[in-house]
N, C-alpha and C. Protein backbone atom coordinates (compact mmCIF):
# COMPACT_ATOMS: atom_id res chain seq x y z
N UNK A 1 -17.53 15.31 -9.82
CA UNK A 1 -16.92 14.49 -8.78
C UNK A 1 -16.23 13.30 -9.43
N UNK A 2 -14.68 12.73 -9.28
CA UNK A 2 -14.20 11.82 -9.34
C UNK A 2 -15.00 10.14 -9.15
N UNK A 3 -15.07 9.59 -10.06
CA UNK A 3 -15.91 8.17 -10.15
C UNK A 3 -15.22 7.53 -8.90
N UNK A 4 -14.21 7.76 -8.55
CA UNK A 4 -13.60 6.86 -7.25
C UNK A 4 -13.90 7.56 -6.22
N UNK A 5 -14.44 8.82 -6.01
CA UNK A 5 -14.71 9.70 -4.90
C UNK A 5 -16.13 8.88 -3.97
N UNK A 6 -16.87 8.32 -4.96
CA UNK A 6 -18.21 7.76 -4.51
C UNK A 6 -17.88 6.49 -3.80
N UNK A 7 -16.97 5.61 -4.10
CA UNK A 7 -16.27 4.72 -3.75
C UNK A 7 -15.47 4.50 -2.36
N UNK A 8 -14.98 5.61 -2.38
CA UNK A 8 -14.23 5.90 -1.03
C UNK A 8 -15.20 6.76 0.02
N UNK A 9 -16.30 7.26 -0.16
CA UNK A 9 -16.97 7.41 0.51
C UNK A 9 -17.98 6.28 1.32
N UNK A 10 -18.79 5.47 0.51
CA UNK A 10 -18.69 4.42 0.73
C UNK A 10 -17.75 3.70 1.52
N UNK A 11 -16.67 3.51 1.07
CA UNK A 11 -15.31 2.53 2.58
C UNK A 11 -15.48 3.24 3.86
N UNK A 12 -15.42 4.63 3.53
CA UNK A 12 -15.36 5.76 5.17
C UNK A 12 -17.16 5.19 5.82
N UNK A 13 -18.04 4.87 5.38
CA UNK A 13 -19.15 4.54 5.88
C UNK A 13 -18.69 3.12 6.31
N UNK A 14 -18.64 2.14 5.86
CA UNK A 14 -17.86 1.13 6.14
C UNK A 14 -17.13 1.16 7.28
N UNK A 15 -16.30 1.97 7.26
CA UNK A 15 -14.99 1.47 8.47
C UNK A 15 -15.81 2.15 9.76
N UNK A 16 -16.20 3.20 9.23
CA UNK A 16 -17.12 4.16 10.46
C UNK A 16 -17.93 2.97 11.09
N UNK A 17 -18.77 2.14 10.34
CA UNK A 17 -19.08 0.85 11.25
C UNK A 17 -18.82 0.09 11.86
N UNK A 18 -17.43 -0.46 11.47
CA UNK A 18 -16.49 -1.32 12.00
C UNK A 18 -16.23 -0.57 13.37
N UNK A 19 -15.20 0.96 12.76
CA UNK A 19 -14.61 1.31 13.67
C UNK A 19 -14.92 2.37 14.51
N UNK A 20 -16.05 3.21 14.24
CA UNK A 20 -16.85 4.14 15.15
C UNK A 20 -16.28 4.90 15.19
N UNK A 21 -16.01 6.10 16.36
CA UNK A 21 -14.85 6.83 16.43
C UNK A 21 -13.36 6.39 16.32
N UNK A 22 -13.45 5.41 16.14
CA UNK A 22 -11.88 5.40 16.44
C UNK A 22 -11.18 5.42 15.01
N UNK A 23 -12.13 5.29 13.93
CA UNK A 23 -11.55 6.23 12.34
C UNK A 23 -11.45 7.11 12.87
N UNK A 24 -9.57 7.40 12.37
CA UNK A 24 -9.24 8.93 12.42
C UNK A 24 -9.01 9.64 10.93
N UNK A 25 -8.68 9.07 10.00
CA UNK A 25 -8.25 9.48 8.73
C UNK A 25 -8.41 8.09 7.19
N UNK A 26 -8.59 9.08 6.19
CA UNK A 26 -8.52 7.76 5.33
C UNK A 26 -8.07 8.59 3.75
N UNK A 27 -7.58 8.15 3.42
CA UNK A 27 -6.73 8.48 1.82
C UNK A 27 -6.40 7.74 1.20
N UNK A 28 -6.67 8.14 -0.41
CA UNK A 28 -6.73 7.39 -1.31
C UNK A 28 -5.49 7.09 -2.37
N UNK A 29 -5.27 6.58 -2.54
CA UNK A 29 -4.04 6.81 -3.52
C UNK A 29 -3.19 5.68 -4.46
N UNK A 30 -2.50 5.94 -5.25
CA UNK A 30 -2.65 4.81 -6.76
C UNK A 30 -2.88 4.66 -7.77
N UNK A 31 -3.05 4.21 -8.53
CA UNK A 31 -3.21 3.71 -10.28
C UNK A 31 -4.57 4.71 -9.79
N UNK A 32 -5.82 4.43 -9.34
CA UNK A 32 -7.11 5.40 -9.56
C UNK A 32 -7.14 6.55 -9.15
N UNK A 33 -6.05 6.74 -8.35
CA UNK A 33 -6.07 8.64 -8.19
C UNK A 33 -5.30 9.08 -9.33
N UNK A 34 -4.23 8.43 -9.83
CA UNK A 34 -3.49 8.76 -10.93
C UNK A 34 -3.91 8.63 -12.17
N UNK A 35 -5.69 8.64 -12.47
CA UNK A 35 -6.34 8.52 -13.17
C UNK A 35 -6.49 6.94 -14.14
N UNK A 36 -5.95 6.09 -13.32
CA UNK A 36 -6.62 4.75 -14.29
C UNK A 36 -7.91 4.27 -13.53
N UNK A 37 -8.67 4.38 -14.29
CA UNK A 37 -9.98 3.99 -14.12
C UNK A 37 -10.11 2.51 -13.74
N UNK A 38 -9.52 1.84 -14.39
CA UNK A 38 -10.14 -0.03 -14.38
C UNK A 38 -9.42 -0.43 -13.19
N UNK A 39 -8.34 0.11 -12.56
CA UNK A 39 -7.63 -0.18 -11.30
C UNK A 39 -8.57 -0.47 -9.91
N UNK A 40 -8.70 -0.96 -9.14
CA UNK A 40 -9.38 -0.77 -7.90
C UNK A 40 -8.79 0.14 -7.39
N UNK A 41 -9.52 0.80 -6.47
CA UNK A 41 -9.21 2.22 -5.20
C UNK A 41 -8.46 1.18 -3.99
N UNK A 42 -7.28 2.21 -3.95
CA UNK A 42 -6.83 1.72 -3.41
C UNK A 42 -6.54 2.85 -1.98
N UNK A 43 -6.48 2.12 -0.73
CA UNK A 43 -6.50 3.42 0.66
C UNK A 43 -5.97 3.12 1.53
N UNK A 44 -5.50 3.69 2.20
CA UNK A 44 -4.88 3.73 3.99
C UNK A 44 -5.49 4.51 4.59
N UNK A 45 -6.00 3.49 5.46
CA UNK A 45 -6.99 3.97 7.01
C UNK A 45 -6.19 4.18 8.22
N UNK A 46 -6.43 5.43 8.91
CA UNK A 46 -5.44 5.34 10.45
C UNK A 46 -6.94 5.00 11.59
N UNK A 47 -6.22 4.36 12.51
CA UNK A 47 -7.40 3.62 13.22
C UNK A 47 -6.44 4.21 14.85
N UNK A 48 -7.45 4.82 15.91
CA UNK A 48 -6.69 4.58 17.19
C UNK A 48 -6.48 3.50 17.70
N UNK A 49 -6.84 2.29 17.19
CA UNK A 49 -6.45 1.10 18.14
C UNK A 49 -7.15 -0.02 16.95
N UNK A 50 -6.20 -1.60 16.61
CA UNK A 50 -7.39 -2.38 15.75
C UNK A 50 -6.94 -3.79 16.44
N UNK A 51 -8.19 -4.14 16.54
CA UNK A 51 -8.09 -5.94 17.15
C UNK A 51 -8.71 -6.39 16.37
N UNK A 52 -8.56 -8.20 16.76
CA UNK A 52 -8.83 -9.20 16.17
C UNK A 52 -9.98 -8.95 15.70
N UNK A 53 -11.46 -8.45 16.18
CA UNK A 53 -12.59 -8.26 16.06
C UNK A 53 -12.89 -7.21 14.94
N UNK A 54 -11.84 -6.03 14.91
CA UNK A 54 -11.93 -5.40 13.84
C UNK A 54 -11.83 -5.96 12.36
N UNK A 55 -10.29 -7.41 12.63
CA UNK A 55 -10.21 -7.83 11.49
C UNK A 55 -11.03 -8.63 10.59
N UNK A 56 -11.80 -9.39 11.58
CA UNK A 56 -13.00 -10.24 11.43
C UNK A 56 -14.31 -9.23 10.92
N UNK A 57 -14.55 -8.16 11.30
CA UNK A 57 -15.29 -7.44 10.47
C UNK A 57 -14.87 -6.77 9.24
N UNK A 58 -13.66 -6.66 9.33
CA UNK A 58 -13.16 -6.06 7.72
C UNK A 58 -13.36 -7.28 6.97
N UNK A 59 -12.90 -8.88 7.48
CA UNK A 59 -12.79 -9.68 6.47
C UNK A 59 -14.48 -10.16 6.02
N UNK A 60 -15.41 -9.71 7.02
CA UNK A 60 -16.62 -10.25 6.13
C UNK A 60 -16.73 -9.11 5.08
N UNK A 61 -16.12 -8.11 4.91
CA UNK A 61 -16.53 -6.78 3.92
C UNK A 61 -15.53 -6.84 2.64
N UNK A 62 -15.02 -8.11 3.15
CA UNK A 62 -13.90 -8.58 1.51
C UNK A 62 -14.46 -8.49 0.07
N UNK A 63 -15.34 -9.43 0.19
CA UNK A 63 -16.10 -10.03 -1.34
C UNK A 63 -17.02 -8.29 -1.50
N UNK A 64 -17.82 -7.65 -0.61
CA UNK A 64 -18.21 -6.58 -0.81
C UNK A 64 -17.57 -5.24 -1.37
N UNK A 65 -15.66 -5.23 -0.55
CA UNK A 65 -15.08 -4.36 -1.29
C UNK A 65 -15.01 -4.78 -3.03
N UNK A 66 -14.34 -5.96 -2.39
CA UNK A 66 -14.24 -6.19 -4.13
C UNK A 66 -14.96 -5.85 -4.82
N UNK A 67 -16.62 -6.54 -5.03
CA UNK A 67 -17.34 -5.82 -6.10
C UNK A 67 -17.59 -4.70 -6.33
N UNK A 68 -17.31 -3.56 -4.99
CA UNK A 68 -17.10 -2.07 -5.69
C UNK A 68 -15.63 -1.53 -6.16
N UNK A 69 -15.39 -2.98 -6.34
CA UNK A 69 -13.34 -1.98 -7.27
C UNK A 69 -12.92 -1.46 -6.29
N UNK A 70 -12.87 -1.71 -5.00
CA UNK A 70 -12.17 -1.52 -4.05
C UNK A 70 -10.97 -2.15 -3.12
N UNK A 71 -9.74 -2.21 -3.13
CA UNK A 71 -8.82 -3.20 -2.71
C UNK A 71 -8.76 -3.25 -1.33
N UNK A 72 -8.92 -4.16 -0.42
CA UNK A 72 -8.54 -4.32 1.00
C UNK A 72 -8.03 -3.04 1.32
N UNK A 73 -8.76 -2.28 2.26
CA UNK A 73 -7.60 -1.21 2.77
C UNK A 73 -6.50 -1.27 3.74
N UNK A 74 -5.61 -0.54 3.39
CA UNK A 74 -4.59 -0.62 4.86
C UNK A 74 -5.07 -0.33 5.69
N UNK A 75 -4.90 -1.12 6.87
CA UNK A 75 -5.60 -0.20 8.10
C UNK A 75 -4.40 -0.37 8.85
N UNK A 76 -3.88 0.84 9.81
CA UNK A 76 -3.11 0.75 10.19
C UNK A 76 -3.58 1.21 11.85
N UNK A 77 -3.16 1.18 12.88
CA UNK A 77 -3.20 2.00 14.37
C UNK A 77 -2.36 3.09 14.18
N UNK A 78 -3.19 4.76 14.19
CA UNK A 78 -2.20 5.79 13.55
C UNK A 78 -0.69 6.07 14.46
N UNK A 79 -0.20 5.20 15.73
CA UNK A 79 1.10 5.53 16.36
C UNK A 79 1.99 4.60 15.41
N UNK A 80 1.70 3.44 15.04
CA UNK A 80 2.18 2.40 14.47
C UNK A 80 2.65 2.96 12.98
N UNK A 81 1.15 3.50 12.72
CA UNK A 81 1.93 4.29 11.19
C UNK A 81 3.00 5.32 11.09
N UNK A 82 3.14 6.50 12.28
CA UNK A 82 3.71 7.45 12.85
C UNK A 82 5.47 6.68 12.85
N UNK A 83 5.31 5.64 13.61
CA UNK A 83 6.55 4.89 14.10
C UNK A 83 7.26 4.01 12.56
N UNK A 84 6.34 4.02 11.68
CA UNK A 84 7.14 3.51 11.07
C UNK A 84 7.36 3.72 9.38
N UNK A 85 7.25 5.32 9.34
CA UNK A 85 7.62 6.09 7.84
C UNK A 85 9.09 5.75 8.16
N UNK A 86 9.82 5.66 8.90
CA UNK A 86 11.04 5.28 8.61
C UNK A 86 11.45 3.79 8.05
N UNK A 87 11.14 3.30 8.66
CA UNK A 87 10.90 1.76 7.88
C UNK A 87 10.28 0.84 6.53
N UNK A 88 9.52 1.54 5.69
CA UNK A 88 8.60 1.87 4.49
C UNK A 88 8.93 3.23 3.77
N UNK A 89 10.13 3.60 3.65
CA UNK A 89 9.96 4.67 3.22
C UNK A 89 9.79 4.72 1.40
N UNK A 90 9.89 3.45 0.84
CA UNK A 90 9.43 3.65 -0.50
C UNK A 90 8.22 3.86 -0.70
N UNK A 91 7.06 2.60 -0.04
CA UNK A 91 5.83 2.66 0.27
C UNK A 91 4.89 3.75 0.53
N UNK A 92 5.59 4.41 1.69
CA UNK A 92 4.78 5.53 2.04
C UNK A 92 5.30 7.42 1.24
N UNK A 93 6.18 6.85 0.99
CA UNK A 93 7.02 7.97 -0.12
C UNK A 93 5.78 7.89 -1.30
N UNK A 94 5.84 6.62 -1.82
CA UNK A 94 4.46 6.84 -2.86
C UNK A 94 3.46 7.00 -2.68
N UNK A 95 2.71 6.78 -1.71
CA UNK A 95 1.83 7.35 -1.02
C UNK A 95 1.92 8.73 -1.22
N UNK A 96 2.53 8.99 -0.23
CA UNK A 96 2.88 10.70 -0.08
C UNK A 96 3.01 11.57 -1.73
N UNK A 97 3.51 10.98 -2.40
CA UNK A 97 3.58 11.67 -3.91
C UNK A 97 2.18 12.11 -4.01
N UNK A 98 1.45 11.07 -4.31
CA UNK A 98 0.11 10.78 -4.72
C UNK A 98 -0.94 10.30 -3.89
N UNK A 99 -1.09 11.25 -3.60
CA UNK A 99 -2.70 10.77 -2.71
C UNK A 99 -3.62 11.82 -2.53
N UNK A 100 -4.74 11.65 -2.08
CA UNK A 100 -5.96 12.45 -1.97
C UNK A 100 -6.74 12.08 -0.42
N UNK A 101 -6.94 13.42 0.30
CA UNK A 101 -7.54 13.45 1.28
C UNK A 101 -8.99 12.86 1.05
N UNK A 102 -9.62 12.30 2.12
CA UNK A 102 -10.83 11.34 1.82
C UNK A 102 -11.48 12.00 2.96
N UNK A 103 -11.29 11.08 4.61
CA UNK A 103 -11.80 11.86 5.57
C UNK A 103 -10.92 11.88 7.10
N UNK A 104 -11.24 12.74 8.18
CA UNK A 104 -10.38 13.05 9.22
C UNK A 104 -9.11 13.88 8.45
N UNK A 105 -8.13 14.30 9.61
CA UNK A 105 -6.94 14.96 9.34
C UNK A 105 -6.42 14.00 8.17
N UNK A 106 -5.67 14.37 7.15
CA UNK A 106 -4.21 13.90 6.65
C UNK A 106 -3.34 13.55 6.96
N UNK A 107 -2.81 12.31 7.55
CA UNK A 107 -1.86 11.74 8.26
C UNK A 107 -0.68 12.65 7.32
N UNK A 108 -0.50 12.90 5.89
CA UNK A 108 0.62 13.03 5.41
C UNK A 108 1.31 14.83 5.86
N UNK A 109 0.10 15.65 6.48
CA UNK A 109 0.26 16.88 6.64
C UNK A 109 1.45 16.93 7.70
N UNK A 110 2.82 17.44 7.09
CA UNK A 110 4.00 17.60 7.91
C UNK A 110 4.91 16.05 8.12
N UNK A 111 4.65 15.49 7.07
CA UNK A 111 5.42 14.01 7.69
C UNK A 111 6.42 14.04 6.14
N UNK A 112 7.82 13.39 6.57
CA UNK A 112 8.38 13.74 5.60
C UNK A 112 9.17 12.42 5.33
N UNK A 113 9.49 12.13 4.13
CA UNK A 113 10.83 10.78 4.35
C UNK A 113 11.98 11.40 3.88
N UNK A 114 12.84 10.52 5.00
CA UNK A 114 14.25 11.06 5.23
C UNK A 114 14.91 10.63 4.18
N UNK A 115 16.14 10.97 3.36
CA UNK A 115 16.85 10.98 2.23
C UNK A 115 17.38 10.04 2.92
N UNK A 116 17.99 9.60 4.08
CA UNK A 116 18.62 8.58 4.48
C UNK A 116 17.86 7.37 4.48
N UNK A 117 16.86 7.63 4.97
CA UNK A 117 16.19 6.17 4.83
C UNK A 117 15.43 5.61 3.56
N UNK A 118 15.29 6.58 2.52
CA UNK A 118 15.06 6.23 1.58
C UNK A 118 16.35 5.34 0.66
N UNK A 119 17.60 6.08 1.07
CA UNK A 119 18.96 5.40 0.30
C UNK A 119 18.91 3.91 0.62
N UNK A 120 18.42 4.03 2.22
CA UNK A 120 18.83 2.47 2.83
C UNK A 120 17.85 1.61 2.23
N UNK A 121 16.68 1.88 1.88
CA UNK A 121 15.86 1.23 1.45
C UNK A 121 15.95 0.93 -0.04
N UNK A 122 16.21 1.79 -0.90
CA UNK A 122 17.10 1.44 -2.20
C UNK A 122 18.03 0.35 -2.35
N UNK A 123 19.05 0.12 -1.29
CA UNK A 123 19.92 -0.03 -1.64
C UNK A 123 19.79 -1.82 -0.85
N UNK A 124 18.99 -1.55 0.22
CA UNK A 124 18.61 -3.24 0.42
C UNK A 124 17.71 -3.88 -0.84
N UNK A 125 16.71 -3.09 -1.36
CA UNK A 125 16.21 -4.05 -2.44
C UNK A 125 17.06 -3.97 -3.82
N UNK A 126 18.16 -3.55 -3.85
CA UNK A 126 18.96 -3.67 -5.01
C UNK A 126 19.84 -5.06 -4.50
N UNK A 127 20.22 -4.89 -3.65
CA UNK A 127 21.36 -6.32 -2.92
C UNK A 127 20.76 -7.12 -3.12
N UNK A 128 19.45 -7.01 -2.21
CA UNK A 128 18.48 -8.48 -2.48
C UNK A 128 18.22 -8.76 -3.26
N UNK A 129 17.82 -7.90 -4.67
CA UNK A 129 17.59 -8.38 -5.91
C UNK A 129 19.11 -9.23 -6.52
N UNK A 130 20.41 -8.60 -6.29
CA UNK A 130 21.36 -9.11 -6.99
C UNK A 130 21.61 -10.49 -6.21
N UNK A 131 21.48 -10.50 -5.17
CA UNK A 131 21.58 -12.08 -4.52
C UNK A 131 20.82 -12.97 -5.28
N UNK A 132 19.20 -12.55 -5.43
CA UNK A 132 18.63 -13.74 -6.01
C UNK A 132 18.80 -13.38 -7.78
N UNK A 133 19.50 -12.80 -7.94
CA UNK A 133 19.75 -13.16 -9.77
C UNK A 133 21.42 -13.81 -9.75
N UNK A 134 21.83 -13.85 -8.67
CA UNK A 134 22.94 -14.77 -8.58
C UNK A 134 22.44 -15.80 -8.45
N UNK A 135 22.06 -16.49 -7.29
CA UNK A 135 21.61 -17.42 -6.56
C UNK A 135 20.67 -18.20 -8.06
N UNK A 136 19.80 -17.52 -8.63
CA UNK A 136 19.18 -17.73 -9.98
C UNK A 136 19.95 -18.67 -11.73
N UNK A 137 21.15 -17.58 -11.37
CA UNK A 137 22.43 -17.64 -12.43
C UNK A 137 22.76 -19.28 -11.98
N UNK A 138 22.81 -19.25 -10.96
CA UNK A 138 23.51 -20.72 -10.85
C UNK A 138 22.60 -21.85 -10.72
N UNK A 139 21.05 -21.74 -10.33
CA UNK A 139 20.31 -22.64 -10.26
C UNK A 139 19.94 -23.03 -11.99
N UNK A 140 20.56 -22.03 -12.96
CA UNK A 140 20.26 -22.10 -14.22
C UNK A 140 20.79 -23.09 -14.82
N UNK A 141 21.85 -23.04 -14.07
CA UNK A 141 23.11 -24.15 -14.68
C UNK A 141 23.66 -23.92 -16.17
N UNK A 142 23.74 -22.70 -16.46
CA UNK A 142 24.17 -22.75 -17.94
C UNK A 142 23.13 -22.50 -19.07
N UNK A 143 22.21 -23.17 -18.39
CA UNK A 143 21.34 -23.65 -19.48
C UNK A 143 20.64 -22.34 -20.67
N UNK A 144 20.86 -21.51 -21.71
CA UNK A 144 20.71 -20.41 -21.78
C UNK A 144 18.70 -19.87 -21.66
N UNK A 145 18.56 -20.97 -22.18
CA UNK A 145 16.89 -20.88 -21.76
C UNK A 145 16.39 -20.59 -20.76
N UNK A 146 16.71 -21.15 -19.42
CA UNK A 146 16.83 -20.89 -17.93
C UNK A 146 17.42 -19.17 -17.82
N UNK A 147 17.84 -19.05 -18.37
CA UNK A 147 18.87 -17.86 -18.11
C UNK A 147 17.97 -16.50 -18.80
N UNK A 148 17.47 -16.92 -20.19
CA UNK A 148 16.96 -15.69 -20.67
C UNK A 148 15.56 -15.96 -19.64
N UNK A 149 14.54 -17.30 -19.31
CA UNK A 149 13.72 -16.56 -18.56
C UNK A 149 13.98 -15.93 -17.40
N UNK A 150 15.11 -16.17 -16.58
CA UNK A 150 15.64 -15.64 -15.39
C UNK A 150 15.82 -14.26 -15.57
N UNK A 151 16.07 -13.50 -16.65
CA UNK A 151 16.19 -12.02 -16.84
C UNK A 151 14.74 -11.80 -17.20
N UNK A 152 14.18 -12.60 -18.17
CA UNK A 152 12.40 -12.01 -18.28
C UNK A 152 11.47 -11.96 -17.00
N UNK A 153 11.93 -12.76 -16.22
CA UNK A 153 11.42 -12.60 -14.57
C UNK A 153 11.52 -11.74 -13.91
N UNK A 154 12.90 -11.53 -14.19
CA UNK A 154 13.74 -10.61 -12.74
C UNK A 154 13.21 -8.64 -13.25
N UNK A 155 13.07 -9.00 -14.79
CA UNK A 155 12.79 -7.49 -15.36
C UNK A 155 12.09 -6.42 -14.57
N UNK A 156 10.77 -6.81 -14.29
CA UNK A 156 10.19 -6.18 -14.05
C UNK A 156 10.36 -5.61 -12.14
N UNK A 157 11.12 -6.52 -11.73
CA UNK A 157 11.61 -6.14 -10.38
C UNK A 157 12.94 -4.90 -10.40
């Protein structure tokens, strides 16, 4: 069994408390399904419905995820998630690459991202990036120091 499998079983006991029936699904996916170990598990929960009260019980289970290498999970309301693979489609595109069924249905079974909305989404965080390495260029003033860290910054984006 996968060292993160014990882990995510554990969260599904967890949320099952929080959220009773109304966990419908939960999957894992990330640096620890993609085999890095020292990463925290990282997951998206579909929930039929989540309120304030839910959040207040996830947030006392903060410091607890943490010490099992576990990152805050997404929790999402599964119409909300449904409604909005178009809107996230990098996000949930990686998801979808890589992930592993945990428990309930697979939200990802039959859900697809559109080539269109993936372009659009490309192509806004490329603009936005070139705005702020303009906007950057000039707050530099010349200065070439300013300038090479402004590219050692911007690199990794």
């Amino acid at each position: 069994m996968d060292s993160w499998r014990h882990a995510a079983a554990a969260l599904v006991t967890d949320l099952r408390h929080i959220f009773a029936g109304r966990l419908r699904s939960l999957v894992a996916y990330g640096p620890t399904i993609e085999g890095d170990g020292d990463a925290p598990l990282t997951c998206l929960a579909l929930v039929d419905s989540l309120g304030i009260s839910d959040l207040e019980a996830c947030a006392r289970m903060a410091h607890h995820w943490e010490r099992q290498s576990v990152a805050i999970p997404l929790i999402l309301p599964d119409q909300e998630f449904r409604r909005s693979l178009d809107a996230f489609p990098l996000e949930y595109g990686e998801i979808l690459r890589a992930h592993e069924h945990v428990f309930g249905p697979d939200p990802f079974d039959g859900a697809s991202i559109s080539g269109e909305d993936l372009r659009r989404a490309c192509e806004t965080q490329v603009k936005s990036h070139l705005v702020h390495l303009r906007e950057g260029f000039i707050e530099a003033g010349g200065r070439p120091q300013a300038i090479a860290d402004l590219v050692g910054t911007s690199a990794p984006a």
